[in-house]
C-alpha atoms as a PDB file:
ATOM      1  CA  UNK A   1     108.633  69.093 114.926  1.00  0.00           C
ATOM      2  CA  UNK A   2     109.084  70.844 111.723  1.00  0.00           C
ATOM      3  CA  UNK A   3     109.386  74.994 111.789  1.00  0.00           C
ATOM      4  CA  UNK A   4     106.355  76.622 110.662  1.00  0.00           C
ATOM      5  CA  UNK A   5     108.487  78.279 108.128  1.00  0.00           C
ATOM      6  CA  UNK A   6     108.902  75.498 106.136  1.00  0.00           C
ATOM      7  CA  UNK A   7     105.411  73.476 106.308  1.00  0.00           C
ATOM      8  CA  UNK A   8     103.602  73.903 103.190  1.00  0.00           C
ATOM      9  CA  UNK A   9     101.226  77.075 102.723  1.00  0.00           C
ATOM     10  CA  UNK A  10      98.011  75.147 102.695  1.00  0.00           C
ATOM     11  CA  UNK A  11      99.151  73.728 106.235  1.00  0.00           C
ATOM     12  CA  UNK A  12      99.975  76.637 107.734  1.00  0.00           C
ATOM     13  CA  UNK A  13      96.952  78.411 106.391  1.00  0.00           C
ATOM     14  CA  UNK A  14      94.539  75.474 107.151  1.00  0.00           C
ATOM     15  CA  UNK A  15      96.343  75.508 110.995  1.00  0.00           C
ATOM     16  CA  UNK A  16      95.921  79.157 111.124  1.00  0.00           C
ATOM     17  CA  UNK A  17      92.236  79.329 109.972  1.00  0.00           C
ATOM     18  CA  UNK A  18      91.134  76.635 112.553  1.00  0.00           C
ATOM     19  CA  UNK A  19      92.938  78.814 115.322  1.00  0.00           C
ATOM     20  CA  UNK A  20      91.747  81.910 114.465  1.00  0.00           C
ATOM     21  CA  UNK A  21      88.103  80.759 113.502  1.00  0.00           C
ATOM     22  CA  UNK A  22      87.736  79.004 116.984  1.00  0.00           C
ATOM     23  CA  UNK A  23      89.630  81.822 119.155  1.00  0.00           C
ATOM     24  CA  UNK A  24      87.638  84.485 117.725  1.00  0.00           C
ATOM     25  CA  UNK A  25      84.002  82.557 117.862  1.00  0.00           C
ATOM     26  CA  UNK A  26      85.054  81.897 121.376  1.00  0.00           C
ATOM     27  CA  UNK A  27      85.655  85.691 122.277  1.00  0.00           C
ATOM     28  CA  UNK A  28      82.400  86.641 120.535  1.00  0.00           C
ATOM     29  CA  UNK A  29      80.414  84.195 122.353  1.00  0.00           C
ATOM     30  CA  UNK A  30      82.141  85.745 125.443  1.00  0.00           C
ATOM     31  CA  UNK A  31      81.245  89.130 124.222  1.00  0.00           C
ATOM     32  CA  UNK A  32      78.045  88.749 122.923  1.00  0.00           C
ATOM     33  CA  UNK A  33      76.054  85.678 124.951  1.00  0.00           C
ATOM     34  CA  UNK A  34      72.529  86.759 123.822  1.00  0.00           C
ATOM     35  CA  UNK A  35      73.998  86.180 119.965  1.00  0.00           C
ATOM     36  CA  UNK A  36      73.428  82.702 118.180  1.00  0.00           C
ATOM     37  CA  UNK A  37      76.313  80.356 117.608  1.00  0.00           C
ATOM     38  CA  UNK A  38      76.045  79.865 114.198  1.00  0.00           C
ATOM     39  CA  UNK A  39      76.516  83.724 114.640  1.00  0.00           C
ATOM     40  CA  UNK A  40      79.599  83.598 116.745  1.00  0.00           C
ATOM     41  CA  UNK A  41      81.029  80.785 114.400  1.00  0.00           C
ATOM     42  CA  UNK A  42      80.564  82.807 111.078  1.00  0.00           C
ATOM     43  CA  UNK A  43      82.376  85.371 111.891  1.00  0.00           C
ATOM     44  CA  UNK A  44      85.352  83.435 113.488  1.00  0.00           C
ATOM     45  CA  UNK A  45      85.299  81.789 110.103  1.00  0.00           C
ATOM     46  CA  UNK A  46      85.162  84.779 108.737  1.00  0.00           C
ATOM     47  CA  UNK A  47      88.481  86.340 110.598  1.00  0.00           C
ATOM     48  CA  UNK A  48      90.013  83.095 110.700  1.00  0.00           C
ATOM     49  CA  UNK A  49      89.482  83.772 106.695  1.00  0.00           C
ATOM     50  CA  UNK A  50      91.300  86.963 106.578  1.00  0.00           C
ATOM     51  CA  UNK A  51      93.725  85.953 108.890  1.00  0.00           C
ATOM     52  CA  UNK A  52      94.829  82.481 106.797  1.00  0.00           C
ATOM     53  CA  UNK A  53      95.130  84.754 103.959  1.00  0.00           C
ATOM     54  CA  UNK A  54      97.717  86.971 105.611  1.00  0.00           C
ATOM     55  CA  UNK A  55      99.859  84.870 107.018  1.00  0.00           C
ATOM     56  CA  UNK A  56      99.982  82.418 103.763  1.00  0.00           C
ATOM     57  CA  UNK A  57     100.742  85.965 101.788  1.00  0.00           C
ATOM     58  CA  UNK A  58     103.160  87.118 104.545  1.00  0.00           C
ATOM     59  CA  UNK A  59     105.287  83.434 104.690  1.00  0.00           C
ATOM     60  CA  UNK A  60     105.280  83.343 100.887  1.00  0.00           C
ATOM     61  CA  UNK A  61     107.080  86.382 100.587  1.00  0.00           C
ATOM     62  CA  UNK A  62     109.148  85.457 103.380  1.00  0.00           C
ATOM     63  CA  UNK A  63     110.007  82.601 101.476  1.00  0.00           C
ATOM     64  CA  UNK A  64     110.557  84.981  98.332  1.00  0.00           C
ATOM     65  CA  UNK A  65     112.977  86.874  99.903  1.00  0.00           C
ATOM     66  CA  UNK A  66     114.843  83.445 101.617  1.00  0.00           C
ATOM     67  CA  UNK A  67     118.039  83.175  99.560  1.00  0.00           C
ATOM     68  CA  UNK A  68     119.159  86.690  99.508  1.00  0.00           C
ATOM     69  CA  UNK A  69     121.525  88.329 102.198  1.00  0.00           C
ATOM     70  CA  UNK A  70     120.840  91.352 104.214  1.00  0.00           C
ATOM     71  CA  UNK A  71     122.666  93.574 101.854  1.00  0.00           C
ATOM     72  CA  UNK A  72     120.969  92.281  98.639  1.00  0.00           C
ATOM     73  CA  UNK A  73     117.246  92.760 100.188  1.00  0.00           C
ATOM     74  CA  UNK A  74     118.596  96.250 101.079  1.00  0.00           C
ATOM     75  CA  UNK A  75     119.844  97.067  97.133  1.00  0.00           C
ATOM     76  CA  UNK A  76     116.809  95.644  96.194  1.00  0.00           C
ATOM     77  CA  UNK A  77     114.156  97.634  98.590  1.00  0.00           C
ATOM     78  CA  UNK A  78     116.638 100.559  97.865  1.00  0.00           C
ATOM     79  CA  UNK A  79     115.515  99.860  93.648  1.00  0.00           C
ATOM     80  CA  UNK A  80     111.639  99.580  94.365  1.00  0.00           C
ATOM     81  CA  UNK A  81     111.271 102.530  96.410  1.00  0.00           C
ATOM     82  CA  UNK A  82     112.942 104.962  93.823  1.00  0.00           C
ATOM     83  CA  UNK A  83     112.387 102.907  90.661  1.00  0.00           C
ATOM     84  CA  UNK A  84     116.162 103.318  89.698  1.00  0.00           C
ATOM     85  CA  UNK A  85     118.380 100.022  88.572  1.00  0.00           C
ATOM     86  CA  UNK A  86     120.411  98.320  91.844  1.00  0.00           C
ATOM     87  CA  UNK A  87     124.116  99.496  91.340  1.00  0.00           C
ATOM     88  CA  UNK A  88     125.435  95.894  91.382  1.00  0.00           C
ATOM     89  CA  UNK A  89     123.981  94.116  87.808  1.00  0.00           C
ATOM     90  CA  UNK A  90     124.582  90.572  89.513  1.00  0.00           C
ATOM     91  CA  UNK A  91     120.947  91.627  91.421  1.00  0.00           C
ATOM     92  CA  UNK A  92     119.123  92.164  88.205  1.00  0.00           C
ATOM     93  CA  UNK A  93     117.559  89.133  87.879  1.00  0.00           C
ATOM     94  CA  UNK A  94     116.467  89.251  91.656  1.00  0.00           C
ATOM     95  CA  UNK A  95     114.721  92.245  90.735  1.00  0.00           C
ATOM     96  CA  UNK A  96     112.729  91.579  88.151  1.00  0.00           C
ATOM     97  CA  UNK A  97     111.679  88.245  89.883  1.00  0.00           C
ATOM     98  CA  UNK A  98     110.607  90.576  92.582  1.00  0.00           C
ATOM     99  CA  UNK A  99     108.872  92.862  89.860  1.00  0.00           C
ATOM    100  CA  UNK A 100     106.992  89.822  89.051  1.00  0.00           C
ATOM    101  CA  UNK A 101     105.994  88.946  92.116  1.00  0.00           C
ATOM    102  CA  UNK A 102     105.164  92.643  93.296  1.00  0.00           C
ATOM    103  CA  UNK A 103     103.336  93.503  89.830  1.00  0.00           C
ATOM    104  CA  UNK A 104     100.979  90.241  91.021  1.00  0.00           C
ATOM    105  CA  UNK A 105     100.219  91.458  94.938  1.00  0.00           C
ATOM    106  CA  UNK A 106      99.843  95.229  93.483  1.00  0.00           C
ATOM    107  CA  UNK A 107      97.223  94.011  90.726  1.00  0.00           C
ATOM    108  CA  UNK A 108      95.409  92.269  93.310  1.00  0.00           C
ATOM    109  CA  UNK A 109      95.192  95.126  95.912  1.00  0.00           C
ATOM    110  CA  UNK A 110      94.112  97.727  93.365  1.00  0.00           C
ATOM    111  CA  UNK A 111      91.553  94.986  92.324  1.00  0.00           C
ATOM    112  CA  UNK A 112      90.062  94.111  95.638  1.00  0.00           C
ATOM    113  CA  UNK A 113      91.110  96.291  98.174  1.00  0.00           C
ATOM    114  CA  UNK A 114      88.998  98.982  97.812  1.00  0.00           C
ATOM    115  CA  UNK A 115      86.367  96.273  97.825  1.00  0.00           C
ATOM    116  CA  UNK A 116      87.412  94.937 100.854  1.00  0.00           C
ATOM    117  CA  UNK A 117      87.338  98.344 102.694  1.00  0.00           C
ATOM    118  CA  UNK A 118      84.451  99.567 101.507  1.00  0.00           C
ATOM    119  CA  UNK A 119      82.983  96.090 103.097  1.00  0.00           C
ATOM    120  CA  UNK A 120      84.343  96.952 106.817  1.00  0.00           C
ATOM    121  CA  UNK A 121      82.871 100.728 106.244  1.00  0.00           C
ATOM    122  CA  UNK A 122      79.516  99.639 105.327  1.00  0.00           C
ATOM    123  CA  UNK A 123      79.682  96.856 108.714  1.00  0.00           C
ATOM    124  CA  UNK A 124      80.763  99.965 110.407  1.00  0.00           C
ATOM    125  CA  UNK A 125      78.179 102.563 108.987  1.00  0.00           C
ATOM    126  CA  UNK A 126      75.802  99.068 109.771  1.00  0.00           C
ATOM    127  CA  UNK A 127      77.021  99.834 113.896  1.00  0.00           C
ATOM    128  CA  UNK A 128      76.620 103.021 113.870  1.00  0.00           C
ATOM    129  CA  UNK A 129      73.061 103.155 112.695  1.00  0.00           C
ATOM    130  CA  UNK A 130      72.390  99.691 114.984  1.00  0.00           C
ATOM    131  CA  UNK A 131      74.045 101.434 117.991  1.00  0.00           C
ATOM    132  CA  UNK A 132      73.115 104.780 117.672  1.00  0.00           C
ATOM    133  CA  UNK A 133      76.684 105.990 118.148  1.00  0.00           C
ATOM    134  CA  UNK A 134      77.879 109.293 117.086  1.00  0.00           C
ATOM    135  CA  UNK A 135      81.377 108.365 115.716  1.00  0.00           C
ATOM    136  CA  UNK A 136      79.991 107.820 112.160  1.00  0.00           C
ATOM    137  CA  UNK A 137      81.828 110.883 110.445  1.00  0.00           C
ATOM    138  CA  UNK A 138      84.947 109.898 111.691  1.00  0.00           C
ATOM    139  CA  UNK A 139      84.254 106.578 110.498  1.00  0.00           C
ATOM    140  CA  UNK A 140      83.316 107.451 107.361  1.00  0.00           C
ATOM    141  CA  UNK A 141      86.106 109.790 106.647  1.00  0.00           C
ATOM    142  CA  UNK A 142      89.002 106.846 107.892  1.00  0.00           C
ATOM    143  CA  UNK A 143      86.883 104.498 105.124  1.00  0.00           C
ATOM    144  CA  UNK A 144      86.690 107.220 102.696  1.00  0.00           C
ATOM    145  CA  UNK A 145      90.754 108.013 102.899  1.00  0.00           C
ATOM    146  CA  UNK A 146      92.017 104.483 102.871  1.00  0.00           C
ATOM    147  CA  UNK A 147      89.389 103.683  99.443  1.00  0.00           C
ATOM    148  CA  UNK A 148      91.233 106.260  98.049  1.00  0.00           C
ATOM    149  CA  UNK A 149      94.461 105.375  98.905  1.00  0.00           C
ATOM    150  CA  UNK A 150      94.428 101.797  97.570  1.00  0.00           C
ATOM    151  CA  UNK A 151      92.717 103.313  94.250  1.00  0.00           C
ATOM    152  CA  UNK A 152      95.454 105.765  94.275  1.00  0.00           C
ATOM    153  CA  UNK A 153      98.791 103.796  95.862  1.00  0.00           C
ATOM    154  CA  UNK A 154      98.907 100.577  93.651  1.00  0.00           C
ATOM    155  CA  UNK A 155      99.082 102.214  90.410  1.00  0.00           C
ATOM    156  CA  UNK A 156     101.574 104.363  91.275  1.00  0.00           C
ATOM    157  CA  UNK A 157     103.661 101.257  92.520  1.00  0.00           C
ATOM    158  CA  UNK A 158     102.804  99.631  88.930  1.00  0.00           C
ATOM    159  CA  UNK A 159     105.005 102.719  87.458  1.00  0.00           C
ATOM    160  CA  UNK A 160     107.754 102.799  89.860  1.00  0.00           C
ATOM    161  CA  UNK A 161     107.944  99.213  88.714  1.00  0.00           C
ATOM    162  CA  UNK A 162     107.576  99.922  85.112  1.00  0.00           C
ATOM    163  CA  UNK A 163     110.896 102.511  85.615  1.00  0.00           C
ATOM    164  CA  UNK A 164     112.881  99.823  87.208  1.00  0.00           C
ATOM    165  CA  UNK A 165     112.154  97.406  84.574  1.00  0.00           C
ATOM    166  CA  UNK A 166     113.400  99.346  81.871  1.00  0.00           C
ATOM    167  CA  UNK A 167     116.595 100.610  83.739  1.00  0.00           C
ATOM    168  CA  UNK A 168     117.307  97.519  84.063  1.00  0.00           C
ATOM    169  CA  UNK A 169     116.087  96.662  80.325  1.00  0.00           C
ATOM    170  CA  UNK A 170     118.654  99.464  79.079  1.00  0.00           C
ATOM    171  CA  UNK A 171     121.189  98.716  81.067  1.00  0.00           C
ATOM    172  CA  UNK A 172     121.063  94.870  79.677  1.00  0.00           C
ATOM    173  CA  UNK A 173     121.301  96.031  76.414  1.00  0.00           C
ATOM    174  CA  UNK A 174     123.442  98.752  76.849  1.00  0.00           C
ATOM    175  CA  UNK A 175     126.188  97.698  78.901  1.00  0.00           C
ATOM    176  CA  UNK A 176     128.901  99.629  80.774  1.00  0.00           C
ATOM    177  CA  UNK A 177     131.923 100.109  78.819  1.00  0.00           C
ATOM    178  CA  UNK A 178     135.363  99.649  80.180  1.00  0.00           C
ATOM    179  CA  UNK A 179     137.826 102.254  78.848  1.00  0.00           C
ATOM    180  CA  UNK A 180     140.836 100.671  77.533  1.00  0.00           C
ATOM    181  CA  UNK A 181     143.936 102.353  78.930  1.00  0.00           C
ATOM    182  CA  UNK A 182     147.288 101.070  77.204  1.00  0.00           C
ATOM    183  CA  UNK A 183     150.102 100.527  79.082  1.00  0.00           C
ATOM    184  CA  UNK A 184     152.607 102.890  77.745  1.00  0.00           C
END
């Protein structure tokens, strides 16, 4: 039996979507007997969606971040959080394969995330209307924040990014000098 580590992503996504969309139809028909189905099957497919698409994300970058020792993924978590070039150049080409790779999953959260949330705060502004429940504001406020967050966190990733290219750009074409020190 082969890890699931190293089945291909479409497996493991496929595997993971039937799982989820079948546990998750399951607990709402348990939940909600009174609701179709079709219903109850929708959104498990629709979980199972989300779910698929996390774990395929979550095992690619696993993946990513395979052939690197402890100490390198620490230099190079060290250089994204504070946009500054790793001390050790052998890394620098690690780096800006992960600036490639991060630039992609940033461009795609500032593009659909707020999207996304703005989708489960409408389903929950949808509840509290349906239900008559008086946690709306609360609601709406959590929604609110985390919109503005993913507006306001991805770009500012993109520049920290942006630094750390061109420290590492300069230092390329700039290299350290070695002092010559005769011998006597």
């Amino acid at each position: 039996m082969r890890s699931p580590a190293t089945l291909p992503l479409w497996a493991v996504a496929l595997c993971c979507l039937v799982i989820t969309t079948a546990g998750f139809g399951a607990l709402l028909r348990l939940a909600a007997p009174e609701v179709s189905t079709a219903a109850d099957l929708s959104g498990g497919l629709v979980v199972g969606l989300v779910a698929a698409a996390l774990v395929a994300a979550g095992l690619a970058d696993r993946r990513f971040r395979h052939g690197w020792s402890r100490t390198e993924r620490i230099a190079m978590a060290r250089a994204y959080r504070s946009g500054e070039a790793p001390a050790d150049p052998v890394l620098d080409q690690a780096v800006l394969a992960m600036i490639t790779r991060k630039r992609r999953v940033l461009r795609w959260q500032a593009r659909y995330g707020p999207w996304s949330i703005a989708l489960l705060g409408v389903a929950d502004l949808t509840s509290v209307i349906s239900d008559r429940v008086g946690t709306g504001l609360p609601g709406f406020v959590f929604f609110a924040a985390a919109i503005a967050h993913t507006r306001i966190a991805p770009p500012r990733s993109l520049r920290r990014l942006d630094r750390l290219e061109i420290a590492i750009g300069e230092r390329r074409s700039h290299p350290a000098v070695v002092p010559f020190v005769s011998g006597g």
